[in-house]
PDB file of N, CA and C in Angstrom:
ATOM      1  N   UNK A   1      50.567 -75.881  14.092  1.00  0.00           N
ATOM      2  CA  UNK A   1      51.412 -76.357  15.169  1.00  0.00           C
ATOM      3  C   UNK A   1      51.369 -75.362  16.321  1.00  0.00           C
ATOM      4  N   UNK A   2      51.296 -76.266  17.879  1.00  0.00           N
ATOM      5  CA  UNK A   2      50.915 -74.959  18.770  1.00  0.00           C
ATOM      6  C   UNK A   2      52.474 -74.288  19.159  1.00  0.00           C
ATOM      7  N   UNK A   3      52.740 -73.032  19.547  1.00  0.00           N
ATOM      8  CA  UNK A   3      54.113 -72.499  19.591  1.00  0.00           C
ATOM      9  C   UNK A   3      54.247 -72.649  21.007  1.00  0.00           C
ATOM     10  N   UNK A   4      55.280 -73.156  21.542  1.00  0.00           N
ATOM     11  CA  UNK A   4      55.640 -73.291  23.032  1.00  0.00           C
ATOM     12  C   UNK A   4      56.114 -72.110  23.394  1.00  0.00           C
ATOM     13  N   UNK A   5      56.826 -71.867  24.855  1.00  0.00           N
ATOM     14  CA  UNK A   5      57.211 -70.271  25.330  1.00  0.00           C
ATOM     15  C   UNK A   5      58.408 -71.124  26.031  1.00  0.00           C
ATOM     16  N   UNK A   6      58.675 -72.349  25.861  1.00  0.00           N
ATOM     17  CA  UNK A   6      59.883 -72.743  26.242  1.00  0.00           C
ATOM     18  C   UNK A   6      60.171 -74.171  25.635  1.00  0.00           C
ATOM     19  N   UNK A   7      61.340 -73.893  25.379  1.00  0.00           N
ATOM     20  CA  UNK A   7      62.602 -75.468  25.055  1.00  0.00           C
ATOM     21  C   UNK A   7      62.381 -76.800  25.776  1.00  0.00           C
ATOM     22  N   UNK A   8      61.599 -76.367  27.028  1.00  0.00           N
ATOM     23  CA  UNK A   8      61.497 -77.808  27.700  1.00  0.00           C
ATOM     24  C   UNK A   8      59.700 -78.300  27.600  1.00  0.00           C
ATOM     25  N   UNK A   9      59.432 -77.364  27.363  1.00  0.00           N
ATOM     26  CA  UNK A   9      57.963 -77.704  26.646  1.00  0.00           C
ATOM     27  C   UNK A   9      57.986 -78.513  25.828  1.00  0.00           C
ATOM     28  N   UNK A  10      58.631 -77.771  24.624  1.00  0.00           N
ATOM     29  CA  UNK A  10      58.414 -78.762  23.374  1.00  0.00           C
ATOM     30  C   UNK A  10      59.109 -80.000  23.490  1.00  0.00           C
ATOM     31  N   UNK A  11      60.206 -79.941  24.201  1.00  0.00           N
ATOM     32  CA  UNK A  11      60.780 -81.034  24.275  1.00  0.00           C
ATOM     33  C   UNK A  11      59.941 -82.243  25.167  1.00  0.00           C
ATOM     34  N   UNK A  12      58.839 -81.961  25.978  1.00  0.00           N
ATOM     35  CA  UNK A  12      57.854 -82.941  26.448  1.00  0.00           C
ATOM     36  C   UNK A  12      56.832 -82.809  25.780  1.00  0.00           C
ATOM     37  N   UNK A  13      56.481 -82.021  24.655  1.00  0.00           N
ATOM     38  CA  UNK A  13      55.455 -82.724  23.835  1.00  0.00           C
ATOM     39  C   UNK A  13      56.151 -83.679  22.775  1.00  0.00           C
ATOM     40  N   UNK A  14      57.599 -83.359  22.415  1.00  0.00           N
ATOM     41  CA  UNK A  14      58.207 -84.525  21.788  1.00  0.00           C
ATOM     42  C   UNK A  14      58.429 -85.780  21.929  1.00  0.00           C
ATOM     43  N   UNK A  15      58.535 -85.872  23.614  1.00  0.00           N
ATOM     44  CA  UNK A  15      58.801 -87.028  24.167  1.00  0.00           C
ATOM     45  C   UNK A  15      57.298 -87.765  24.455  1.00  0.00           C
ATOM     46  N   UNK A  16      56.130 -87.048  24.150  1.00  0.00           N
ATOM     47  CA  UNK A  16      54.975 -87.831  24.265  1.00  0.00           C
ATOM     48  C   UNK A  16      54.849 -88.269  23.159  1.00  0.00           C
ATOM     49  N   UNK A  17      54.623 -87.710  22.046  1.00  0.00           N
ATOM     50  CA  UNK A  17      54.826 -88.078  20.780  1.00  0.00           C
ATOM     51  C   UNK A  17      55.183 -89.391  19.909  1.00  0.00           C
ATOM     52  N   UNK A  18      56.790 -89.167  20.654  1.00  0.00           N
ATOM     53  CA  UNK A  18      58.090 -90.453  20.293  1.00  0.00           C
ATOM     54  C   UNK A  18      57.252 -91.863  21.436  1.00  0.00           C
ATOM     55  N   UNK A  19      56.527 -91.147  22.602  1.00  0.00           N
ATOM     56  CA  UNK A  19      55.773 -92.073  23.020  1.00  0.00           C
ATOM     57  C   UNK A  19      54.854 -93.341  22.604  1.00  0.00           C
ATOM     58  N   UNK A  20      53.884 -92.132  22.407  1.00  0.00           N
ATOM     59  CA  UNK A  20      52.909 -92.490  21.731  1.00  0.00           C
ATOM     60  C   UNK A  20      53.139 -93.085  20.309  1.00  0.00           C
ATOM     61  N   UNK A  21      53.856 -92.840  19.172  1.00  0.00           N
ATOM     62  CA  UNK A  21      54.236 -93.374  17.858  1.00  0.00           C
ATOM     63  C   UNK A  21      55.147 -95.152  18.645  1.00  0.00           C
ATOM     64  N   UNK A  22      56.066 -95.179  19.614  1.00  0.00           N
ATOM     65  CA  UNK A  22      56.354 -96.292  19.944  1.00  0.00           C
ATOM     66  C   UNK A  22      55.479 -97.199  20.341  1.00  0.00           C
ATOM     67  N   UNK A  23      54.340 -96.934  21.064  1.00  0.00           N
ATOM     68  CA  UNK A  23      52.853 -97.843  21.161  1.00  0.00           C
ATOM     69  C   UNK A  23      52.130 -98.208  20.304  1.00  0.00           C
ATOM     70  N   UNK A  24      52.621 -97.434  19.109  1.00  0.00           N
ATOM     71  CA  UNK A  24      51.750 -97.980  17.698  1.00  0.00           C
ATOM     72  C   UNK A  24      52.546 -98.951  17.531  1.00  0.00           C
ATOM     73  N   UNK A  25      53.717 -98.576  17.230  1.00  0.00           N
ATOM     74  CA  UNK A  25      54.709 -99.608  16.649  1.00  0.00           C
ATOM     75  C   UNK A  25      54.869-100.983  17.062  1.00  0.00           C
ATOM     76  N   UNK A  26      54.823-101.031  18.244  1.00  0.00           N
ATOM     77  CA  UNK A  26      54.719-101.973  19.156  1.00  0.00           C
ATOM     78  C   UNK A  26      53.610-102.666  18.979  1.00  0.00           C
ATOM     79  N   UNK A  27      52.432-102.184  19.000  1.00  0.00           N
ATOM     80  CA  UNK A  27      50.974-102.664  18.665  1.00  0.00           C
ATOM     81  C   UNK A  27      50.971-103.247  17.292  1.00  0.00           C
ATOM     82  N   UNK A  28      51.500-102.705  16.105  1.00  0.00           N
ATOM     83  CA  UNK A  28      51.757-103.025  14.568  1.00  0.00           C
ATOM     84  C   UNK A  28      52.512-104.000  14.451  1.00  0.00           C
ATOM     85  N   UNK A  29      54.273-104.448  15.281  1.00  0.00           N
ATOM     86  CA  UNK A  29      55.195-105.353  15.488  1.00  0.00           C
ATOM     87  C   UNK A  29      54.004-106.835  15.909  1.00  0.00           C
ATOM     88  N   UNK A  30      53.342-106.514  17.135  1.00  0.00           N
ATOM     89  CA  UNK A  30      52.586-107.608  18.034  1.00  0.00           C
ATOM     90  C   UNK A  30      51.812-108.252  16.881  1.00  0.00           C
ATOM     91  N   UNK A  31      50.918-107.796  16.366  1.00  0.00           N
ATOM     92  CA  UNK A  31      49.955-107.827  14.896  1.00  0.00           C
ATOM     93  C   UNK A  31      50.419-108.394  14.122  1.00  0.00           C
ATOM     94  N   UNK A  32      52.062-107.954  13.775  1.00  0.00           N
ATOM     95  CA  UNK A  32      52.328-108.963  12.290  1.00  0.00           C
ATOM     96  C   UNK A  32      52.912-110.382  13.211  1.00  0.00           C
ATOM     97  N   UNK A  33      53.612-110.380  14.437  1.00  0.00           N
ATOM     98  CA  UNK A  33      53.694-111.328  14.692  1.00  0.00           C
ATOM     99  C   UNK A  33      52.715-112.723  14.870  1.00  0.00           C
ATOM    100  N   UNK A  34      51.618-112.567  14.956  1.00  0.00           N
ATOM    101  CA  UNK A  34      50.421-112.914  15.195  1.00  0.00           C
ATOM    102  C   UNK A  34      49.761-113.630  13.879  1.00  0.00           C
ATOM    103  N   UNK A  35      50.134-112.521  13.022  1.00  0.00           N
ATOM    104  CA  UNK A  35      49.706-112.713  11.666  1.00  0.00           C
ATOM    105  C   UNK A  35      50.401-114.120  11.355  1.00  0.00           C
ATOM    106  N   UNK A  36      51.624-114.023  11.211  1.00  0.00           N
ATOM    107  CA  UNK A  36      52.824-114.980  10.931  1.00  0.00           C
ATOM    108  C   UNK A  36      52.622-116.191  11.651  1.00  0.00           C
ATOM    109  N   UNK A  37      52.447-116.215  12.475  1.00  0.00           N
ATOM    110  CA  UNK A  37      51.832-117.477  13.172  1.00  0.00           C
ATOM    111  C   UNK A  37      51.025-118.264  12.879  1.00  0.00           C
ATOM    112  N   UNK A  38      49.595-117.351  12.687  1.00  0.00           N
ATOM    113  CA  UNK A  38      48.413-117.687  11.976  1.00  0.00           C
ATOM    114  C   UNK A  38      48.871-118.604  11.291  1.00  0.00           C
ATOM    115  N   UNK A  39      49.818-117.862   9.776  1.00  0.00           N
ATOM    116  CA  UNK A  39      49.770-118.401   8.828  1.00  0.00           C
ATOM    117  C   UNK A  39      50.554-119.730   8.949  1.00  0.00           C
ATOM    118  N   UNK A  40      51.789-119.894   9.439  1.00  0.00           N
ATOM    119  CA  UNK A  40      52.568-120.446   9.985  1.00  0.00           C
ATOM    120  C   UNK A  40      51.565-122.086  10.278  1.00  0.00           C
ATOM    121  N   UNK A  41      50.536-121.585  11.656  1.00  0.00           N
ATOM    122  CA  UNK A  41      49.648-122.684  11.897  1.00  0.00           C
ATOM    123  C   UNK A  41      49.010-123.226  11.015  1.00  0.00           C
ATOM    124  N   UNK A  42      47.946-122.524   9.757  1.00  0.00           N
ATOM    125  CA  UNK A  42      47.451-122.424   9.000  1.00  0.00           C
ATOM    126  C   UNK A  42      47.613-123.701   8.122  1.00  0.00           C
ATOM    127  N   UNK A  43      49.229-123.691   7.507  1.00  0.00           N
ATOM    128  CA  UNK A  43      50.632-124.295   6.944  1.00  0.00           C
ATOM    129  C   UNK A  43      50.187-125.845   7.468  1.00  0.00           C
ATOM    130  N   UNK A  44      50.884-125.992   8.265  1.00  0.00           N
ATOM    131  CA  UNK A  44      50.942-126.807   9.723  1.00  0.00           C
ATOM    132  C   UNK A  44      50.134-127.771   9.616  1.00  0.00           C
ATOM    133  N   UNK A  45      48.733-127.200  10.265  1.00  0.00           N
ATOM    134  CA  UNK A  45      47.954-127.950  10.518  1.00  0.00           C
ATOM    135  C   UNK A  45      46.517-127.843   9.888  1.00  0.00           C
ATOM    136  N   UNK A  46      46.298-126.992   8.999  1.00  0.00           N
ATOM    137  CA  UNK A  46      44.954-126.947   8.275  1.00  0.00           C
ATOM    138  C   UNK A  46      45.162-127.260   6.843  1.00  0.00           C
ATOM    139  N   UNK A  47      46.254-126.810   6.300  1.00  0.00           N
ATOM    140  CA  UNK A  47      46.031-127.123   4.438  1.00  0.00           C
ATOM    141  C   UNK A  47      46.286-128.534   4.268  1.00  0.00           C
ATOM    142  N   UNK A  48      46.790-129.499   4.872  1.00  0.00           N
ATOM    143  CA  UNK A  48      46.727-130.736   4.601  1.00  0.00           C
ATOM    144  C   UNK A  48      45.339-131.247   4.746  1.00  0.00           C
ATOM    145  N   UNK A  49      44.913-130.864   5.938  1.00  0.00           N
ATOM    146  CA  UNK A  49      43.511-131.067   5.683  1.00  0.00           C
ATOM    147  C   UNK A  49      42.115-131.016   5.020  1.00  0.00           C
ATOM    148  N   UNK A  50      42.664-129.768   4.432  1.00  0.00           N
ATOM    149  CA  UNK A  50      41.830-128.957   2.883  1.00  0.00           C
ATOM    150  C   UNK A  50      42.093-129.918   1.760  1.00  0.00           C
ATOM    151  N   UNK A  51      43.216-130.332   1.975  1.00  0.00           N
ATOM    152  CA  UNK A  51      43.638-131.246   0.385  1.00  0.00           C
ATOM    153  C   UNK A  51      42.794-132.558   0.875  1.00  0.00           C
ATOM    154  N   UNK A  52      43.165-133.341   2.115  1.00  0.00           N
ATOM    155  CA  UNK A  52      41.991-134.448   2.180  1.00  0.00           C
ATOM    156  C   UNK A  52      40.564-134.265   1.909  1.00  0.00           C
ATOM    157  N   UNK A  53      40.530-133.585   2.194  1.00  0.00           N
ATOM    158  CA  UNK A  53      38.633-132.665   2.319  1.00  0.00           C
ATOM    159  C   UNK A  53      38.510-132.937   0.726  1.00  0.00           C
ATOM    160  N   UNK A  54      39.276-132.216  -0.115  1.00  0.00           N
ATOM    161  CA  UNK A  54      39.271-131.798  -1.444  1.00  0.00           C
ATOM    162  C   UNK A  54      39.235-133.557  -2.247  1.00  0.00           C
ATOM    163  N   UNK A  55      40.360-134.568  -1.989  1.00  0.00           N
ATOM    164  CA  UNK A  55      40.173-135.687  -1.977  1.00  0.00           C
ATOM    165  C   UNK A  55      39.210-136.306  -1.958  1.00  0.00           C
ATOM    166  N   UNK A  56      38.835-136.243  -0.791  1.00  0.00           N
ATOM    167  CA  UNK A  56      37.527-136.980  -0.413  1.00  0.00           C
ATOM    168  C   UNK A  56      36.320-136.829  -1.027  1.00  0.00           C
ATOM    169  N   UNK A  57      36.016-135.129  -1.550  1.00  0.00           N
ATOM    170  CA  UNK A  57      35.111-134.838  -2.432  1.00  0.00           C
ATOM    171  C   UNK A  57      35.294-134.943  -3.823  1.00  0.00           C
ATOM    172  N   UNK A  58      36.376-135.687  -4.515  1.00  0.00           N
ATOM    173  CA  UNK A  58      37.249-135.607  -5.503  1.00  0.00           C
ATOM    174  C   UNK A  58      36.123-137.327  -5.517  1.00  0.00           C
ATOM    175  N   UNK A  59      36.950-138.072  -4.927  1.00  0.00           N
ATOM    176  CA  UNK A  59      36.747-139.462  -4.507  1.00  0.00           C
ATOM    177  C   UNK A  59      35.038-140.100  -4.013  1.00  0.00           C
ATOM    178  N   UNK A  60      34.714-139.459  -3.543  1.00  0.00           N
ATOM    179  CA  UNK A  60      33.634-139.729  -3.224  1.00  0.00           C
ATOM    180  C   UNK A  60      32.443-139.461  -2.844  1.00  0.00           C
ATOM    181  N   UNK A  61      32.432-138.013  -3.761  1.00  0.00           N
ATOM    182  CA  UNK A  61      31.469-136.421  -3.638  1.00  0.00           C
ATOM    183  C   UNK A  61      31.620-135.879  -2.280  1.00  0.00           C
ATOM    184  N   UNK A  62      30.896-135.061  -2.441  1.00  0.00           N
ATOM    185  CA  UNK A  62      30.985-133.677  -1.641  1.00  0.00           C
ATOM    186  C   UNK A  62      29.725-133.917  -0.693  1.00  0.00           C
ATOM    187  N   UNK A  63      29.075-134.320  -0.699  1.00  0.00           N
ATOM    188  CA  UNK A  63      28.278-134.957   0.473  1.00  0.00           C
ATOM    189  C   UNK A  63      28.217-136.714   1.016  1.00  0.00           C
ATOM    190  N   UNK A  64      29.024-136.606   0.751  1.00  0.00           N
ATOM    191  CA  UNK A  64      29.396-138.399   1.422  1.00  0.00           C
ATOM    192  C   UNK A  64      29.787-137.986   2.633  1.00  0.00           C
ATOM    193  N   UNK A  65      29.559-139.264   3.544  1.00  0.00           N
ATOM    194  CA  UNK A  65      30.008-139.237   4.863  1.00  0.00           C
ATOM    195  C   UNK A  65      31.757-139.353   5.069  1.00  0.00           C
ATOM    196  N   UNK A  66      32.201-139.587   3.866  1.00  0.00           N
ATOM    197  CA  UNK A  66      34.023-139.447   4.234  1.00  0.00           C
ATOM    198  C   UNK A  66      34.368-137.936   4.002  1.00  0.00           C
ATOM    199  N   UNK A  67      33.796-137.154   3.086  1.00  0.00           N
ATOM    200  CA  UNK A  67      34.211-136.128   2.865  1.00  0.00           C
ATOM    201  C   UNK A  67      33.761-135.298   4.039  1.00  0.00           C
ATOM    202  N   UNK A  68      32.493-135.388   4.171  1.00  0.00           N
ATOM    203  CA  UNK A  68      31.883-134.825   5.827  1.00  0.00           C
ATOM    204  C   UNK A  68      32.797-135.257   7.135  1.00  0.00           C
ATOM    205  N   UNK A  69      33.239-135.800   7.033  1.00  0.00           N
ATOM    206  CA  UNK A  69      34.392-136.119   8.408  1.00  0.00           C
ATOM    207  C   UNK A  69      35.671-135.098   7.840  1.00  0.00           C
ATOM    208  N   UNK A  70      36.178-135.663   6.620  1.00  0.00           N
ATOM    209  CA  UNK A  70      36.904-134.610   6.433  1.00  0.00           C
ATOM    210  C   UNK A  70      37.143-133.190   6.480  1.00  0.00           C
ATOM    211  N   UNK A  71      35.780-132.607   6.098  1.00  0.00           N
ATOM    212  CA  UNK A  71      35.407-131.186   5.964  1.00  0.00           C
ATOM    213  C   UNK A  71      35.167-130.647   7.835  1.00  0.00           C
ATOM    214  N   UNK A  72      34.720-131.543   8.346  1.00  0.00           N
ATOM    215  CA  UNK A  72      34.858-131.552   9.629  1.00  0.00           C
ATOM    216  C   UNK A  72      36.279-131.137  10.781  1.00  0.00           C
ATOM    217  N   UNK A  73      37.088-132.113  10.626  1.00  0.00           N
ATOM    218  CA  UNK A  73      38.358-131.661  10.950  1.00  0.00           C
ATOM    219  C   UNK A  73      39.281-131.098  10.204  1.00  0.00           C
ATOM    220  N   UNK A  74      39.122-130.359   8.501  1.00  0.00           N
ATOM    221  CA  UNK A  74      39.966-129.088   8.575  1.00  0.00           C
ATOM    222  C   UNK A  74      38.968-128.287   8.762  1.00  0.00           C
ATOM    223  N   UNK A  75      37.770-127.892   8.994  1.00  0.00           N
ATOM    224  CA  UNK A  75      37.129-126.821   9.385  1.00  0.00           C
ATOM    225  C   UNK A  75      37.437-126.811  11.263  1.00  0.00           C
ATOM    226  N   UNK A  76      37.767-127.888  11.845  1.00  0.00           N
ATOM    227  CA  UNK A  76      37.664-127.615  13.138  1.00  0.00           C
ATOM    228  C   UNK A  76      38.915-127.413  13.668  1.00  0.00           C
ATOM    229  N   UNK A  77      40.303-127.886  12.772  1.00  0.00           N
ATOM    230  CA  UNK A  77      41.749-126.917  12.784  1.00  0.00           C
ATOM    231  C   UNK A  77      41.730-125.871  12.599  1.00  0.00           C
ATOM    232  N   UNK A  78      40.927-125.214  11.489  1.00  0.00           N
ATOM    233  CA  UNK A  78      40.787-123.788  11.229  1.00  0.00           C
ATOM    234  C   UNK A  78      39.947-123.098  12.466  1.00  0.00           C
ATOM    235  N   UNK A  79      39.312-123.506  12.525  1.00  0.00           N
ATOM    236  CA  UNK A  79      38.660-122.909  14.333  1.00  0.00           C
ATOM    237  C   UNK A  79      39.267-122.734  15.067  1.00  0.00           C
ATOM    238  N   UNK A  80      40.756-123.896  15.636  1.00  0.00           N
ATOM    239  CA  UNK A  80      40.998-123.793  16.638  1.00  0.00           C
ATOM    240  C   UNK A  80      42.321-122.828  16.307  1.00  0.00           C
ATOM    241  N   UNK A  81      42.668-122.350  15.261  1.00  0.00           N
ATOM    242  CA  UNK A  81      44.067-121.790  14.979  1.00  0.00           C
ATOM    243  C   UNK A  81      43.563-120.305  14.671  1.00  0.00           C
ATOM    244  N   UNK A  82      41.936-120.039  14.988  1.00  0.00           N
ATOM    245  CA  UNK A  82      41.749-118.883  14.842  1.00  0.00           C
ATOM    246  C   UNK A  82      41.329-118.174  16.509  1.00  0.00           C
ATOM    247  N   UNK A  83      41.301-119.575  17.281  1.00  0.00           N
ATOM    248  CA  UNK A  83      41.076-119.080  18.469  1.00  0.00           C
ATOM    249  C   UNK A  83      42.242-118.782  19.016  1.00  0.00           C
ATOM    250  N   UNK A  84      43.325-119.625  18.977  1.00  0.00           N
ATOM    251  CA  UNK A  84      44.533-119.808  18.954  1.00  0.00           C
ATOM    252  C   UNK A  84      45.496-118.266  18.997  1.00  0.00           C
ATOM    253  N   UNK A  85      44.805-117.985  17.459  1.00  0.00           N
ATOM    254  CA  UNK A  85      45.909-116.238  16.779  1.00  0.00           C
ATOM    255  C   UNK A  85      44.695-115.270  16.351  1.00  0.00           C
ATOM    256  N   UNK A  86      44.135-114.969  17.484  1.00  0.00           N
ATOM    257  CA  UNK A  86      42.683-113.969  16.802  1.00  0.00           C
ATOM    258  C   UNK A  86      43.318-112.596  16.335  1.00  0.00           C
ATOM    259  N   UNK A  87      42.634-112.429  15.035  1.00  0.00           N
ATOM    260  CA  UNK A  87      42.489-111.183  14.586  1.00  0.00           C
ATOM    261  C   UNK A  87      42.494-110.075  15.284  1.00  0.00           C
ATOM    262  N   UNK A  88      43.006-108.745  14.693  1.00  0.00           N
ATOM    263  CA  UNK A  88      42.497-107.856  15.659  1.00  0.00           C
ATOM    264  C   UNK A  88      41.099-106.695  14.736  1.00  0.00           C
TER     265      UNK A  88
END
């Protein structure tokens, strides 16, 4: 640790510090919010679609043209809910 030669020194490397650790936090807060959303959307508007998909290949294989429409629009909800809440 570097030793200061005054009280108001350290006290502004503290206050950069408490700075800087609040920009993480903030950055980490933004992130899970994001996250939550995702999933939130995810919920929403893609797993119903996974279960038709799953249906459809259940019903009428996995390369039929119903399941291919299906696999189509929950793969293209999942696209748009990743453009939507991108990763970091």
């Amino acid at each position: 640790m570097t030793q200061y030669s005054t009280a108001p020194e350290r006290a502004q490397q503290l206050a950069e510090e408490a700075i800087k650790l609040l920009k993480q936090a903030k950055a980490l807060q933004h992130q899970a919010q994001v996250d939550a959303a995702r999933m939130q959307a995810y919920q929403q508007h893609s797993d119903g679609l996974a279960f038709q998909f799953l249906a459809a290949c259940a019903e009428y294989g996995e390369h039929s043209p119903q399941a291919g429409k299906a696999r189509e629009r929950w793969l293209g909800a999942r696209n748009a809910i990743k453009v939507q809440f991108p990763r970091n």
